[in-house]
Protein backbone atom coordinates (compact mmCIF):
# COMPACT_ATOMS: atom_id res chain seq x y z
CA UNK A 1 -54.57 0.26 -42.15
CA UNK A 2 -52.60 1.01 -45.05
CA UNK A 3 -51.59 4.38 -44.17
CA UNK A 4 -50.48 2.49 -41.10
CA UNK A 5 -48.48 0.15 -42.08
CA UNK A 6 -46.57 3.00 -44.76
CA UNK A 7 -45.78 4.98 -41.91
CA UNK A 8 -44.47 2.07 -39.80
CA UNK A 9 -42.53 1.05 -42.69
CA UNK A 10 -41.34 4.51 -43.57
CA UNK A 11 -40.01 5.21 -39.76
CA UNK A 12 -37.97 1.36 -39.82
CA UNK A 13 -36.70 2.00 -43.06
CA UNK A 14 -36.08 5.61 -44.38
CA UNK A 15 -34.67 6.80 -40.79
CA UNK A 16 -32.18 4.23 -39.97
CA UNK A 17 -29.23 5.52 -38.59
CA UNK A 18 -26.34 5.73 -40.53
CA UNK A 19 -22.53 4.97 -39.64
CA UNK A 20 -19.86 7.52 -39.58
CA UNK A 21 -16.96 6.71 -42.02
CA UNK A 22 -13.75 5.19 -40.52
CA UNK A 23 -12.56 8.58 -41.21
CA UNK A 24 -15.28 10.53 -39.30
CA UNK A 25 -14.91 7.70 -36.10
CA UNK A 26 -10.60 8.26 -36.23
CA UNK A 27 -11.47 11.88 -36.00
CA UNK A 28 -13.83 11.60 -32.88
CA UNK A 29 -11.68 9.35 -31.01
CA UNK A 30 -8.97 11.75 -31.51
CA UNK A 31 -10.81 15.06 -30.73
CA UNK A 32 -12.52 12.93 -27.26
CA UNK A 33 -9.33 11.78 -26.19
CA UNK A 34 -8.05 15.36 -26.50
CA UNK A 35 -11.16 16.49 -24.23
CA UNK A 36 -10.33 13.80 -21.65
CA UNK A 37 -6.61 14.56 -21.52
CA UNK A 38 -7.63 18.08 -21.26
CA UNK A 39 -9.62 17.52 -18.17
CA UNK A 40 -6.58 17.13 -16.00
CA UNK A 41 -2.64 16.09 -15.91
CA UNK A 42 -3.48 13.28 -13.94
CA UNK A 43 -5.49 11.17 -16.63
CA UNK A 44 -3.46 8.77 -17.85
CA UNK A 45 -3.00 8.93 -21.79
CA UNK A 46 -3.78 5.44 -22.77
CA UNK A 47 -6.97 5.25 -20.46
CA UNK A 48 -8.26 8.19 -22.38
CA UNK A 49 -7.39 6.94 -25.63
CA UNK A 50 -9.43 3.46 -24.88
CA UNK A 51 -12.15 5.13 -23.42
CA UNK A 52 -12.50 7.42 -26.63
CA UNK A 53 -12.53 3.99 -28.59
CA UNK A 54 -14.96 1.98 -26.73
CA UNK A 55 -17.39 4.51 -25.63
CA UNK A 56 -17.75 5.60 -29.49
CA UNK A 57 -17.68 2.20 -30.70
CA UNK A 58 -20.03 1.05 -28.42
CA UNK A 59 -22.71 3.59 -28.85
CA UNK A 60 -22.37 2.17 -32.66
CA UNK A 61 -23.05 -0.89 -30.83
CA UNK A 62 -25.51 0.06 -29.13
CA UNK A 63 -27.50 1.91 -32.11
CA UNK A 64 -27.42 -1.49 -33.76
CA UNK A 65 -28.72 -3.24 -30.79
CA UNK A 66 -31.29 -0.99 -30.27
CA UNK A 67 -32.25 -1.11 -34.36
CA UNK A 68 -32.30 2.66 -33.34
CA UNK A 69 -33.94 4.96 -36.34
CA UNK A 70 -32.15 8.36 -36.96
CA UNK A 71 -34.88 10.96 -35.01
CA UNK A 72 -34.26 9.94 -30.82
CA UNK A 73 -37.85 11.20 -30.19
CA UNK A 74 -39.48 8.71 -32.75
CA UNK A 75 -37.21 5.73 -31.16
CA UNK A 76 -38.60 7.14 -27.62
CA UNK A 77 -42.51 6.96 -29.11
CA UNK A 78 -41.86 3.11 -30.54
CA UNK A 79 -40.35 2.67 -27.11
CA UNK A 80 -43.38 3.89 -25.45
CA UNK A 81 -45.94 2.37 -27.80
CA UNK A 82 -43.86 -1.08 -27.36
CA UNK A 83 -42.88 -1.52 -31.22
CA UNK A 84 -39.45 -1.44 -29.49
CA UNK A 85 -37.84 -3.33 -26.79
CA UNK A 86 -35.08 -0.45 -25.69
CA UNK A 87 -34.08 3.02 -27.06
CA UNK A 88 -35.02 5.74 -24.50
CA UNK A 89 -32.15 7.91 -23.17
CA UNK A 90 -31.34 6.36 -20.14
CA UNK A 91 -31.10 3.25 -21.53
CA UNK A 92 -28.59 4.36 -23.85
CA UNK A 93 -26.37 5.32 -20.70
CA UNK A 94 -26.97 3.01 -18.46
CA UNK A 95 -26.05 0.26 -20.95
CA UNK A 96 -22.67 2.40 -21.90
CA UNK A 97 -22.31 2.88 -18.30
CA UNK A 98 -22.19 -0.82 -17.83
CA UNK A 99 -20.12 -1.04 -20.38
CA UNK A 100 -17.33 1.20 -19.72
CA UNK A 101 -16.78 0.53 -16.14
CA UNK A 102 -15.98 -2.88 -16.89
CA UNK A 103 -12.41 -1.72 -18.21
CA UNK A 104 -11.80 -0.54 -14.59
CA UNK A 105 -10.08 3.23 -15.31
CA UNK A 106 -7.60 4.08 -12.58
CA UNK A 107 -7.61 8.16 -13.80
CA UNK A 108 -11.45 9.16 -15.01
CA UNK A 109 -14.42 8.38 -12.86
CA UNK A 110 -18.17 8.41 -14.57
CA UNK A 111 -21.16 10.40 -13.27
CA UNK A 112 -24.95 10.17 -14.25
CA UNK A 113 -26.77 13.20 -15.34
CA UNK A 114 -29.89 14.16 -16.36
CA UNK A 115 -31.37 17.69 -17.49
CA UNK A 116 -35.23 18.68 -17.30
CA UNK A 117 -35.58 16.08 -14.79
CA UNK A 118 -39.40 14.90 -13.49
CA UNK A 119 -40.73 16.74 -16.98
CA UNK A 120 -41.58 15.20 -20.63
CA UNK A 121 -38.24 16.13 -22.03
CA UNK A 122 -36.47 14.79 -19.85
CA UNK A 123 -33.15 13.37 -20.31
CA UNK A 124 -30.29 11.52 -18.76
CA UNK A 125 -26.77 10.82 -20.19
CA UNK A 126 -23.36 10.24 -18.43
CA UNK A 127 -20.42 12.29 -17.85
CA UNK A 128 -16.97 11.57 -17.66
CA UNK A 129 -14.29 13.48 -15.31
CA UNK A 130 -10.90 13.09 -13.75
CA UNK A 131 -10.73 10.41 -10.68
CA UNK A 132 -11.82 12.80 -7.63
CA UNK A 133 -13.57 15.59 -9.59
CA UNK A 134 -17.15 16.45 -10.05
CA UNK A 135 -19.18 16.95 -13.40
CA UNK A 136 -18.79 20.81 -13.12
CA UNK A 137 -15.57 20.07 -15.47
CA UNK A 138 -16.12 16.79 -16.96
CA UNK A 139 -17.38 15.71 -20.53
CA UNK A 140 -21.22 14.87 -21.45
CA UNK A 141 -20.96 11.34 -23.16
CA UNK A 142 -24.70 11.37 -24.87
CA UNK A 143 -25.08 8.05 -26.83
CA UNK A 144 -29.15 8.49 -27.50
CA UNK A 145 -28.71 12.26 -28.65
CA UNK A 146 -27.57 11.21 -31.74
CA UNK A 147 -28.65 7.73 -32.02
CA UNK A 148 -25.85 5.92 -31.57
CA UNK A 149 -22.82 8.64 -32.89
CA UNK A 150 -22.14 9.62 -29.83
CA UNK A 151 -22.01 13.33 -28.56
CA UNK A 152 -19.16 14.61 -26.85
CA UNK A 153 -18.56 17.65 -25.49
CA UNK A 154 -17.35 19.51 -22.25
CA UNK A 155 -20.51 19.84 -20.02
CA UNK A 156 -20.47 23.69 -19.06
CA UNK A 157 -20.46 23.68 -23.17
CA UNK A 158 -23.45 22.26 -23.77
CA UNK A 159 -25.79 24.81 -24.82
CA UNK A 160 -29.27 22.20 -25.67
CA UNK A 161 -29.21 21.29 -21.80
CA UNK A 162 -28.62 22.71 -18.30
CA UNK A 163 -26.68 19.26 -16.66
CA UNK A 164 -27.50 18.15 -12.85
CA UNK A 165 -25.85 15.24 -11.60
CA UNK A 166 -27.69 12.12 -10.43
CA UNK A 167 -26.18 10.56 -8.13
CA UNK A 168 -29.50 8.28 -7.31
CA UNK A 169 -29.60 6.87 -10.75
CA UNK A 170 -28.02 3.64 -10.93
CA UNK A 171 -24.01 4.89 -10.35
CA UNK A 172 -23.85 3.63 -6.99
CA UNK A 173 -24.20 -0.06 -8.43
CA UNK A 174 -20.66 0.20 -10.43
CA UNK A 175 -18.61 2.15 -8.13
């Protein structure tokens, strides 16, 4: 029981997540809202700007929310076990997901994704492209990779997973 109740207190307390400096978050909002205005000349600056900002702040958010500890896979076990409420990956994009399409962008357009799907590892995230394209050139927006600072990155990019989009997965609700 002891051993236990060290390890449960270990996992709550020595692998919390910690927050990027202001300096580190300035730096990501500017590199994402490069990525964003790189994806076409038809995204509007300023909706690329706020998007950086709130998705990235949010996922903060989120982490918080979530009490999320610093290893993904550990938050997914306490999930599973039920020593936490929420935490697992598509949690973490749904909820940005709900989140971001509240600000009602005119020039990007959100898709769900998932990689490994119908096997242990899988894993779902979201991915943001210009209004009227498809995720083959869009950005991964991966709020549980990290727990909580979010991952950005241009899809084809991403080396750790091989993106599909999923269209079934809750996106027709917020279109």
């Amino acid at each position: 029981m002891l051993i236990r109740l060290f390890f449960i207190s270990f996992v709550f307390l020595a692998c919390s997540v910690k927050q990027p400096s202001p300096h580190i978050l300035n730096k990501n909002v500017v590199e994402l809202q490069g990525l964003l205005l790189g994806l076409s000349p038809k995204v509007n600056r300023d909706e690329a700007l706020n998007l950086s900002k709130s998705s990235i702040n949010y996922s903060l958010e989120l982490s918080k929310k979530y009490k999320a500890i610093s290893s993904p896979w550990i938050q997914n076990a306490l999930v599973n076990i039920g020593l936490k409420e929420r935490g697992l990956c598509y949690e973490w994009s749904e909820d940005l997901l709900k989140h971001l399409v509240k600000k009602n962008y005119r020039t990007l357009a959100f898709h769900a994704i998932g990689a490994n799907i119908g096997y242990l590892n899988e894993h779902n995230a979201l991915s943001v492209s210009a209004k009227g394209e498809g995720i083959e050139n869009s950005i991964v927006l991966d709020a549980w990779r990290n727990s909580g600072n979010l991952y950005f990155k241009k899809l084809r990019e991403d080396k750790k997973y091989r993106w599909k989009e999923r269209k079934e997965v809750y996106m027709e609700s917020y279109h």
